[in-house]
Protein backbone atom coordinates (compact mmCIF):
# COMPACT_ATOMS: atom_id res chain seq x y z
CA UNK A 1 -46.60 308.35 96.22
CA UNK A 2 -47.97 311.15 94.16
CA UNK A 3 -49.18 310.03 90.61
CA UNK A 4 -47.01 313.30 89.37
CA UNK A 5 -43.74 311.67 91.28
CA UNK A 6 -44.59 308.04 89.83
CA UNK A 7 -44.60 309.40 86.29
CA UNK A 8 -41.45 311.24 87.41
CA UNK A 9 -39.46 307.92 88.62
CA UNK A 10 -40.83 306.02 85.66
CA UNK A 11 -40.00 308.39 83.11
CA UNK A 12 -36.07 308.67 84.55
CA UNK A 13 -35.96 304.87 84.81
CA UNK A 14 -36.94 304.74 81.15
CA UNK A 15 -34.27 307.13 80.28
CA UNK A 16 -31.45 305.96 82.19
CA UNK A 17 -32.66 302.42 80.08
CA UNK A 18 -32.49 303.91 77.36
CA UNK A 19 -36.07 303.39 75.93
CA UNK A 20 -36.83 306.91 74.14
CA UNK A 21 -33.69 306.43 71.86
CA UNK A 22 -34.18 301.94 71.31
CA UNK A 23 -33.45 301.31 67.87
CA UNK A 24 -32.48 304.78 66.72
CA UNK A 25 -28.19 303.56 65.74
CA UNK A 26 -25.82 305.10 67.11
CA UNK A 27 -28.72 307.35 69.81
CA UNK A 28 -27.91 307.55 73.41
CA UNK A 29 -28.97 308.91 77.19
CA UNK A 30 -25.83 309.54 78.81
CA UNK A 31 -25.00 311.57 82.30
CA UNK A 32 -28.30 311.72 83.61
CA UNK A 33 -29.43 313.98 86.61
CA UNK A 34 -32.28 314.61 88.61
CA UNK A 35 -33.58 318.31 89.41
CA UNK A 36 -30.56 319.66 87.87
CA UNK A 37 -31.73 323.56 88.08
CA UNK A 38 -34.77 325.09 88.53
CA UNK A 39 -37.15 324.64 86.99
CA UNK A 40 -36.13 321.60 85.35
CA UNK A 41 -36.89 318.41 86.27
CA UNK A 42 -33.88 316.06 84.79
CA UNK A 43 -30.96 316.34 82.52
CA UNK A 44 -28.84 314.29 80.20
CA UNK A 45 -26.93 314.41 77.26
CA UNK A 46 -28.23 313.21 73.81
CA UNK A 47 -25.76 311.43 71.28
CA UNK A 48 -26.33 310.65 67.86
CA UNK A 49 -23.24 309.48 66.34
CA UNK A 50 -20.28 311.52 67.27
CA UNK A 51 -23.00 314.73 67.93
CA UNK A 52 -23.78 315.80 71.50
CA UNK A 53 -26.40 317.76 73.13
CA UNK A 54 -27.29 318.75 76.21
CA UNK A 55 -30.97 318.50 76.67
CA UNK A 56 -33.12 320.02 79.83
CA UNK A 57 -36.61 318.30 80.57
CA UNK A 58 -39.71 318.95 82.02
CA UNK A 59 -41.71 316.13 82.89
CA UNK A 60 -45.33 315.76 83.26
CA UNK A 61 -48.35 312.82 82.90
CA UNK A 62 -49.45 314.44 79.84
CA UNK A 63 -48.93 317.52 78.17
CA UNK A 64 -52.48 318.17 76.46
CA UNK A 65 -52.29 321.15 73.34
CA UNK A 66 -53.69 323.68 75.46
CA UNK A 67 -51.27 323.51 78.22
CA UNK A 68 -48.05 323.26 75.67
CA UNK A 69 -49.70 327.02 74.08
CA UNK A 70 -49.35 328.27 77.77
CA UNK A 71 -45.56 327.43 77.93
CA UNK A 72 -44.72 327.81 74.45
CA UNK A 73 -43.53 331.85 75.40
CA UNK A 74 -41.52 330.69 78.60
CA UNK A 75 -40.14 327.73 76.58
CA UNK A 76 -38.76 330.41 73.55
CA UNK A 77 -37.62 332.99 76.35
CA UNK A 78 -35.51 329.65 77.86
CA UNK A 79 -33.94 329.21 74.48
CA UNK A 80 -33.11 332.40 73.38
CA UNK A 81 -31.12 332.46 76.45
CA UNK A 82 -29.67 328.96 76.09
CA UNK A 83 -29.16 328.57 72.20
CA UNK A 84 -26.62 325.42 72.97
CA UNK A 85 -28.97 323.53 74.50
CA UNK A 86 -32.29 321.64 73.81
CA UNK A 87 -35.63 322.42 76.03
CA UNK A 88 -37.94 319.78 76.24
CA UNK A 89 -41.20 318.38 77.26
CA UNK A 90 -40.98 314.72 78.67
CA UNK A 91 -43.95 312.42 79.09
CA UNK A 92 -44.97 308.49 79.12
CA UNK A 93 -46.48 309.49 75.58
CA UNK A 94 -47.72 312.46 73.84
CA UNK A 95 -50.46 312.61 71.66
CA UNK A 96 -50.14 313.03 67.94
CA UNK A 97 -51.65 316.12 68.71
CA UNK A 98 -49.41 316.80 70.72
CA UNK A 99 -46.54 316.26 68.62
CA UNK A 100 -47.76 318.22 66.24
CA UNK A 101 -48.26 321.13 68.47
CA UNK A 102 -44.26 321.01 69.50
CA UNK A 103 -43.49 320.56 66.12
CA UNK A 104 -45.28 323.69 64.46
CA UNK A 105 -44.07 325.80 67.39
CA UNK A 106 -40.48 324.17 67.84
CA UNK A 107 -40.66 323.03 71.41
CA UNK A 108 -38.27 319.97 71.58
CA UNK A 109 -40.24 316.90 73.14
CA UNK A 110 -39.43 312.98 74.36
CA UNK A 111 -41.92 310.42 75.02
CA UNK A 112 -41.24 306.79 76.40
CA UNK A 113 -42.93 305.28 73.15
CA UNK A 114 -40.05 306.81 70.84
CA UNK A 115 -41.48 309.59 69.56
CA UNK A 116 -39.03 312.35 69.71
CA UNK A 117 -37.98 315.64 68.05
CA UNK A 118 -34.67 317.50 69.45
CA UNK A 119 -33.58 320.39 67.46
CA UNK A 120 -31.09 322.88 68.16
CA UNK A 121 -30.03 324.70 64.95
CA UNK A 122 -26.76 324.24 63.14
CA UNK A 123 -25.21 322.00 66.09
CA UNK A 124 -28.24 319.32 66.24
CA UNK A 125 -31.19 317.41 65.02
CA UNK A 126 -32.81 313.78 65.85
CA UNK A 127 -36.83 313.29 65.23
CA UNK A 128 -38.54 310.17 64.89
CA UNK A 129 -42.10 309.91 65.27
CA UNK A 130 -45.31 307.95 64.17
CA UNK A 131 -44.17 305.21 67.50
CA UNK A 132 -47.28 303.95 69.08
CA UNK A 133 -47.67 303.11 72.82
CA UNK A 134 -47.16 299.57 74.30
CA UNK A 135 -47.77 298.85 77.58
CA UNK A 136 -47.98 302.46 78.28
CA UNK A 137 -51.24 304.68 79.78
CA UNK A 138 -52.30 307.29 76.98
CA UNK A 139 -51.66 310.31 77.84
CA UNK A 140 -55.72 311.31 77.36
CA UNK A 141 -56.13 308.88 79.38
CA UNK A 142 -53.66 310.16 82.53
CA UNK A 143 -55.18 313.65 82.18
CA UNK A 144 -58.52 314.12 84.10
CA UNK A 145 -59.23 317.28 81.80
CA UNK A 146 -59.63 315.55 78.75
CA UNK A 147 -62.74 313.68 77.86
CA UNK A 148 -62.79 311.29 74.40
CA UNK A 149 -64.94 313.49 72.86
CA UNK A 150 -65.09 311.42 69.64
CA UNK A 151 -67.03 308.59 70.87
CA UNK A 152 -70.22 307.77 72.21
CA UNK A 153 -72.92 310.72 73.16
CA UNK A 154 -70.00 312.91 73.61
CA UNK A 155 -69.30 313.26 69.97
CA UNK A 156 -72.68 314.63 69.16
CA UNK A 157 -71.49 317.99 70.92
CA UNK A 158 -69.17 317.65 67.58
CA UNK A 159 -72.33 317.28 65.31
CA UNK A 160 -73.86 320.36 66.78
CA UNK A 161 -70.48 322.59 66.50
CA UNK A 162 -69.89 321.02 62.77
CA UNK A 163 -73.04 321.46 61.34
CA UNK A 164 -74.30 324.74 63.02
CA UNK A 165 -71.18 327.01 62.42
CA UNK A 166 -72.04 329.55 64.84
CA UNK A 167 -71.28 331.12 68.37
CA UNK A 168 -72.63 328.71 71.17
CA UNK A 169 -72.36 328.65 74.89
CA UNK A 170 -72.88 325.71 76.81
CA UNK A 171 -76.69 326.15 77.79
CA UNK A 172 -77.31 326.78 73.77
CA UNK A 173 -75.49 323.31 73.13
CA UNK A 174 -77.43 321.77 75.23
CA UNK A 175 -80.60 323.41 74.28
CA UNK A 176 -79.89 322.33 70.57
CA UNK A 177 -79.66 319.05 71.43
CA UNK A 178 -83.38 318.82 72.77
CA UNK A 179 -84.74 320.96 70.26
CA UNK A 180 -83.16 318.77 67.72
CA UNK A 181 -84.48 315.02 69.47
CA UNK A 182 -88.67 317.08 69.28
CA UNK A 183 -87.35 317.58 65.49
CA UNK A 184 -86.30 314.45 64.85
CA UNK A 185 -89.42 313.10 66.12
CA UNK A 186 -91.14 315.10 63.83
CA UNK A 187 -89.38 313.32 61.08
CA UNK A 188 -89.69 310.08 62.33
CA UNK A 189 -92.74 309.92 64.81
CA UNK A 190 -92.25 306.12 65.67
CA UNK A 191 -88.99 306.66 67.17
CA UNK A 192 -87.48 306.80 70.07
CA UNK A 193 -84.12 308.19 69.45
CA UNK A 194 -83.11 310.88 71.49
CA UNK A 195 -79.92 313.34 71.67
CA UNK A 196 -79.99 315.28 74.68
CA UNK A 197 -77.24 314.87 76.95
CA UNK A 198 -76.50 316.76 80.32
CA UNK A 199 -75.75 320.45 81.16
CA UNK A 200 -72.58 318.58 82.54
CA UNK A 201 -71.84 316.47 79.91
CA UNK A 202 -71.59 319.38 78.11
CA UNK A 203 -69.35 321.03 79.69
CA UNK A 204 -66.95 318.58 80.34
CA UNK A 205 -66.44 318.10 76.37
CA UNK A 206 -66.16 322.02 75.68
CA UNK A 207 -63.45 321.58 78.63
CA UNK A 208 -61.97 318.55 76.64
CA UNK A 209 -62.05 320.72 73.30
CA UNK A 210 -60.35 323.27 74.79
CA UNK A 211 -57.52 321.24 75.87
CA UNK A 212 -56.96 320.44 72.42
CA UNK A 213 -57.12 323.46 70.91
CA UNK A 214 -59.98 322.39 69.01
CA UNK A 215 -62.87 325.46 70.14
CA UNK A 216 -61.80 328.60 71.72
CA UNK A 217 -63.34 330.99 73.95
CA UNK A 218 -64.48 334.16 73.17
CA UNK A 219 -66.14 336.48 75.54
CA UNK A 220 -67.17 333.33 77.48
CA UNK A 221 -68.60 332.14 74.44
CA UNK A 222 -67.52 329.28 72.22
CA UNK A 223 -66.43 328.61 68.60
CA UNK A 224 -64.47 326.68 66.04
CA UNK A 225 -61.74 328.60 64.66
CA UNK A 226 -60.55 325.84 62.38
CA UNK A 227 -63.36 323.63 61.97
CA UNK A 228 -61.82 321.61 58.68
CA UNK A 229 -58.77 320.39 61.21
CA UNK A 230 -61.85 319.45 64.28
CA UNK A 231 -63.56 317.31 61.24
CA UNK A 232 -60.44 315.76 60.24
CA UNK A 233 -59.10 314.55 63.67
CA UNK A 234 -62.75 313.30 64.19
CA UNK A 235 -62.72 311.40 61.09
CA UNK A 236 -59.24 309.75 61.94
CA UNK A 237 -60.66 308.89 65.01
CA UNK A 238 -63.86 307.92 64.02
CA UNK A 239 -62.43 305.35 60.88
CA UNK A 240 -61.38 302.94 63.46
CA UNK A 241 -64.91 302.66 65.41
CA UNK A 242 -66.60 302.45 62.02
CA UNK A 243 -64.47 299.66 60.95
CA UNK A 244 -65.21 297.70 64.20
CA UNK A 245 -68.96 298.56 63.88
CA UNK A 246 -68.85 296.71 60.41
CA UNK A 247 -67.91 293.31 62.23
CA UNK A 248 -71.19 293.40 63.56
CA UNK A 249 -72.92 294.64 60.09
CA UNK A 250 -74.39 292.49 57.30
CA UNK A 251 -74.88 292.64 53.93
CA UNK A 252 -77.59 291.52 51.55
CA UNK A 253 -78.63 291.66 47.74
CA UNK A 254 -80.74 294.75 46.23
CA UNK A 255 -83.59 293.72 44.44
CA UNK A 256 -85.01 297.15 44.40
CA UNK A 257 -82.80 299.02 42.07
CA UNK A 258 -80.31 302.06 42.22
CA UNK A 259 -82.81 304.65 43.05
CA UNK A 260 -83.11 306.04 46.47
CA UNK A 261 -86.66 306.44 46.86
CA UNK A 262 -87.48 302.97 45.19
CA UNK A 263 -84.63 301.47 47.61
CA UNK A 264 -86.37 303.23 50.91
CA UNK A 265 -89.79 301.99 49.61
CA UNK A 266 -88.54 298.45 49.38
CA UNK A 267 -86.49 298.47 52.96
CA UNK A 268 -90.32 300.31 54.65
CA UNK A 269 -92.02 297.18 53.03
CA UNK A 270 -89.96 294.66 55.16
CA UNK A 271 -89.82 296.78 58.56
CA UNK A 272 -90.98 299.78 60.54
CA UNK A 273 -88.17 300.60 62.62
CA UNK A 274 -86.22 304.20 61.83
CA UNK A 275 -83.25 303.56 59.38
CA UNK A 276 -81.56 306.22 57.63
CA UNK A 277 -79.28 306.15 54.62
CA UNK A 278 -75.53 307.39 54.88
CA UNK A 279 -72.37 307.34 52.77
CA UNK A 280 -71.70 307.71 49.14
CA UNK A 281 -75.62 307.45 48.98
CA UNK A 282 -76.47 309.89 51.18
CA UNK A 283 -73.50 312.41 49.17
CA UNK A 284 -75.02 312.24 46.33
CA UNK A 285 -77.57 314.11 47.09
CA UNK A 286 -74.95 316.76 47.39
CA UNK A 287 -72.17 315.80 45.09
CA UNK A 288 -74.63 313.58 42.48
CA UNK A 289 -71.40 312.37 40.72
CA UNK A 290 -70.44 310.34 43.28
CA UNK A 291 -69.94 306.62 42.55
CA UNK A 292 -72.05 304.41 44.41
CA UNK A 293 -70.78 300.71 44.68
CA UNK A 294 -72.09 299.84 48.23
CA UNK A 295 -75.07 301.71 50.17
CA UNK A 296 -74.40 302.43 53.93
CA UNK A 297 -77.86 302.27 56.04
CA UNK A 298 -78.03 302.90 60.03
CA UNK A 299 -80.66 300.64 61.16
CA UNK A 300 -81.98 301.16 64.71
CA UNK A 301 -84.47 298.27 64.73
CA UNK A 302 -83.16 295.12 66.72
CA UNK A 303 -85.57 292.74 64.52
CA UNK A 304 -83.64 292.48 61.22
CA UNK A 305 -84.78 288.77 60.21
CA UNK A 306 -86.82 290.04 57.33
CA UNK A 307 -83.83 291.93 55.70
CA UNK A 308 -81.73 289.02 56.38
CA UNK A 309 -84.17 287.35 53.67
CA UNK A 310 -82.95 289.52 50.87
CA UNK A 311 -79.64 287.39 50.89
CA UNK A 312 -80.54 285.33 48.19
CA UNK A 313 -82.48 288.07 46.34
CA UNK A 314 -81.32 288.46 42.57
CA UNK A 315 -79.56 291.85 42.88
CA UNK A 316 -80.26 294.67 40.75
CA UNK A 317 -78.33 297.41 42.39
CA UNK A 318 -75.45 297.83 44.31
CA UNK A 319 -75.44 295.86 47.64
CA UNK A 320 -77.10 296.84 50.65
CA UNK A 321 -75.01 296.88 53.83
CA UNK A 322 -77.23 297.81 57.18
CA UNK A 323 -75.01 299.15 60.51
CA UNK A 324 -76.11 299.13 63.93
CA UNK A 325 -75.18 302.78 65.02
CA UNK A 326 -72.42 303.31 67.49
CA UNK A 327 -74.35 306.14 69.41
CA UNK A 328 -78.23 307.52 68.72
CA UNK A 329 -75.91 310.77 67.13
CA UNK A 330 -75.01 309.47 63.71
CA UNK A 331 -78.91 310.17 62.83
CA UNK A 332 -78.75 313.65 63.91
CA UNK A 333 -79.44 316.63 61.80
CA UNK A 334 -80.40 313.51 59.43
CA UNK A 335 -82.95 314.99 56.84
CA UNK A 336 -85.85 313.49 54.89
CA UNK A 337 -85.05 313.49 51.18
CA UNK A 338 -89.04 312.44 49.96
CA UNK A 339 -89.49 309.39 51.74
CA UNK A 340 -86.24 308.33 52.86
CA UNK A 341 -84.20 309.58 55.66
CA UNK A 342 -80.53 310.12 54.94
CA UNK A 343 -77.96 311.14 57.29
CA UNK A 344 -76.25 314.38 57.52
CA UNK A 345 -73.39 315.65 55.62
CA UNK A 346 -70.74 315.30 58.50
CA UNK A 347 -72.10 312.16 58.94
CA UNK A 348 -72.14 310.97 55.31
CA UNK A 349 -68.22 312.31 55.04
CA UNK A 350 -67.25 310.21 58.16
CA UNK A 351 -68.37 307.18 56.60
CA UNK A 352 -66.53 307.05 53.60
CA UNK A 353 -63.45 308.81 54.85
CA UNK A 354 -63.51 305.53 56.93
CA UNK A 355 -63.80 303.48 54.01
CA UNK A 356 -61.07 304.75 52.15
CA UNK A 357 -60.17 304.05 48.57
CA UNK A 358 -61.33 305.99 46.09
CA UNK A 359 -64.48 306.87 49.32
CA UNK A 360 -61.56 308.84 50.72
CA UNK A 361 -61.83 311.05 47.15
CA UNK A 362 -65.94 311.48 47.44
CA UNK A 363 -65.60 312.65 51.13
CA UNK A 364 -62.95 315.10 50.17
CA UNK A 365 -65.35 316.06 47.19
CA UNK A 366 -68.86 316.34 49.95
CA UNK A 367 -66.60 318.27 52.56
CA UNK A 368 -65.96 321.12 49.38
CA UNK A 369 -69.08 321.11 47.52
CA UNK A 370 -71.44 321.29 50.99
CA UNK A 371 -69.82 320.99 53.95
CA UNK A 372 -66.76 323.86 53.72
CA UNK A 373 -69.32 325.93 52.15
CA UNK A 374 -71.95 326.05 55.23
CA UNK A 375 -68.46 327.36 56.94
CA UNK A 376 -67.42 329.60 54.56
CA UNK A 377 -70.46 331.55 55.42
CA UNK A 378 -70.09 331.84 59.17
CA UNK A 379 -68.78 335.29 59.60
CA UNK A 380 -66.63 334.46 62.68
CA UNK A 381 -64.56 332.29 61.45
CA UNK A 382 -62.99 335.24 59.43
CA UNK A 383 -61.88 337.14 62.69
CA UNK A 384 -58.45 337.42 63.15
CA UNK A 385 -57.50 335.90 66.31
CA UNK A 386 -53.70 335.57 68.26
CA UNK A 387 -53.09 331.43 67.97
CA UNK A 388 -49.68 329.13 68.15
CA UNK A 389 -51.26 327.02 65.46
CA UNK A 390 -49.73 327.20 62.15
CA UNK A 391 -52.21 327.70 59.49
CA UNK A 392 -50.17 327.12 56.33
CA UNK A 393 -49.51 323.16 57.58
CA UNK A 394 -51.72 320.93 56.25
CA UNK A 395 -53.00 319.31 59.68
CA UNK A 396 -54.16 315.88 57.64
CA UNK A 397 -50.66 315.16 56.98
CA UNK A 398 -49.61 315.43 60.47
CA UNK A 399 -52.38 312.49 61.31
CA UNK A 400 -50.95 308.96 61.60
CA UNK A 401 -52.17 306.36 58.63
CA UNK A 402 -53.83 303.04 59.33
């Protein structure tokens, strides 16, 4: 069996049990049928309370961004035909992505986690969303098209495209990448970091960007229309591994003071491996307002026993906390700053969006005082250009909490 016809069986099993609608009062599936009419795959009627609707599905693995844009126009041609009845996308689970692609561009959807959003004006209405999947495959994870481009040496194709607001194509990308590790090693000649990646590699995350909606095509080359809503899904991703990577972190006293170069001075005395400052320290180079109450350091050395020792150091600053990076990435387009090496700006807003609090405030204050502004001045970014995406909604607010 096909995996398209096993999603098929196992979405109509969870429909005639009633799973999409569990704990919604007074929601129900009722009169269920298979390949009803072309093109649609099953229908059934909808109840909530004494309301009714009928409600025609099309069922796929995953519906990624990209492919709801492409059958947004034959979805609005259905209704305008059919304005008594609901057309939706069906699918183990949808991505809030996802979600909030259907929801900007009112294309009724169903997923077996609960999420759901059936609208047919003035006869009927029934959303619920913010359900997360158990027991159920991710939909990025049932599409072979999209690659989690938000972790590991992936993401640093994000770095590139973030800090370099430009047009790329995929040979540049990957060309910036080893132009950037002979920089780096400028920077820090006892290194061995590196951040080039394959002409493949490459490709496949462009691919995996473009499923999402997140770079578009132009010409056959590639850019970031909206690059404030690609740094913002990043960052909602990204607060998760940074919280995990913090298990693994330590912490020690600060008997060198609140300054950064007497700090880095104090850290090169103990060892030699390449470390680099990020966080509320490494904003305030850019925002110098910003309250500092913990400093964030990447450490790439293994050998760590002699920072260990400055656990029972008197402290006179604020504490020191030193993080094993997740990926060789989070020190590129790091910059030297005298002495000391301090991470980048998308960096540096990553890391305290993570940490939320009154960190969530400074990042918000970095991304307008430096990062928005490197933007601001890429020219294409102010070309008009035909999208589904709806501007005027803040796309933070359609991201899940934690």
């Amino acid at each position: 069996m096909t995996q398209a016809l096993q999603t098929e069986q196992a979405v109509l099993k969870a429909l005639r049990d009633q799973t999409p609608v569990k704990d919604l009062p007074g929601a129900s599936i009722d009169n269920l049928q298979e390949q009803p009419e072309q093109p649609f795959d099953v229908s059934f009627e909808l109840r909530s309370g004494s309301t009714r609707i009928q409600v025609l599905g099309e069922i796929k693995t995953a519906f990624s961004p990209r492919q709801l844009e492409e059958i947004a126009p034959w979805i609005q041609r259905i209704k305008s035909l059919r304005a008594d009845v609901a057309i939706a996308v069906v699918a183990p689970t949808l991505s809030t992505q996802a979600q909030a692609f259907c929801i900007q561009n009112g294309i009724d959807f169903i997923d077996l986690a609960g999420n759901i959003s059936i609208n047919v004006p003035g006869k009927f209405t029934l959303r619920r969303s913010g359900m997360r999947a158990r027991g159920i495959a991710s939909s990025a994870s049932t599409s072979p098209s999209i690659l989690n481009v938000f972790s590991g040496r992936s993401s640093r194709i994000l770095r590139v495209l973030l800090e370099k607001p430009q047009i790329w194509s995929i040979t540049g990308l990957a060309k910036e990448l080893e132009l950037e590790t002979a920089g780096f090693r400028n920077v820090a000649p006892d290194t061995r970091i590196g951040f080039q990646i394959s002409f493949g590699a490459v490709s496949k995350s462009i691919a995996s960007l473009e499923e999402q909606l997140l770079v578009r095509r132009r010409n056959g080359n590639i850019v970031v229309p909206e690059p404030t809503r690609l740094l913002l899904q990043w960052a909602e991703k990204y607060k998760d591994r940074y919280r995990r990577r913090l298990r693994s972190s330590f912490q020690t006293g600060n008997p060198f003071g609140r300054d950064l170069k007497t700090i880095n001075a104090g850290i090169q005395r103990l060892i030699s491996g390449t470390f680099a400052f990020s966080g509320a320290m490494a904003a305030s180079i850019e925002a110098p307002y910003v309250d500092i109450d913990i400093i964030d350091i990447f450490l790439a050395s293994t050998d760590s026993s002699k920072l260990e020792s400055l656990k029972t150091e008197p402290p006179l600053g604020p504490t020191l906390r030193f993080i094993a990076p997740y990926d060789d990435g989070v020190f590129l387009y790091s910059k030297r700053v005298g002495e000391a090496l301090v991470a980048s700006d998308v960096q540096a807003y990553l890391d305290l969006y993570a940490r939320g609090g009154r960190d969530l405030k400074q990042a918000e204050v970095l991304l307008k005082t430096s990062i928005q502004r490197r933007w601001d001045t890429a020219s294409f970014l102010n070309h008009s250009e035909p999208t589904f995406w709806n501007c005027s909604v803040r796309w933070d607010r359609l991201l899940p909490t934690s």
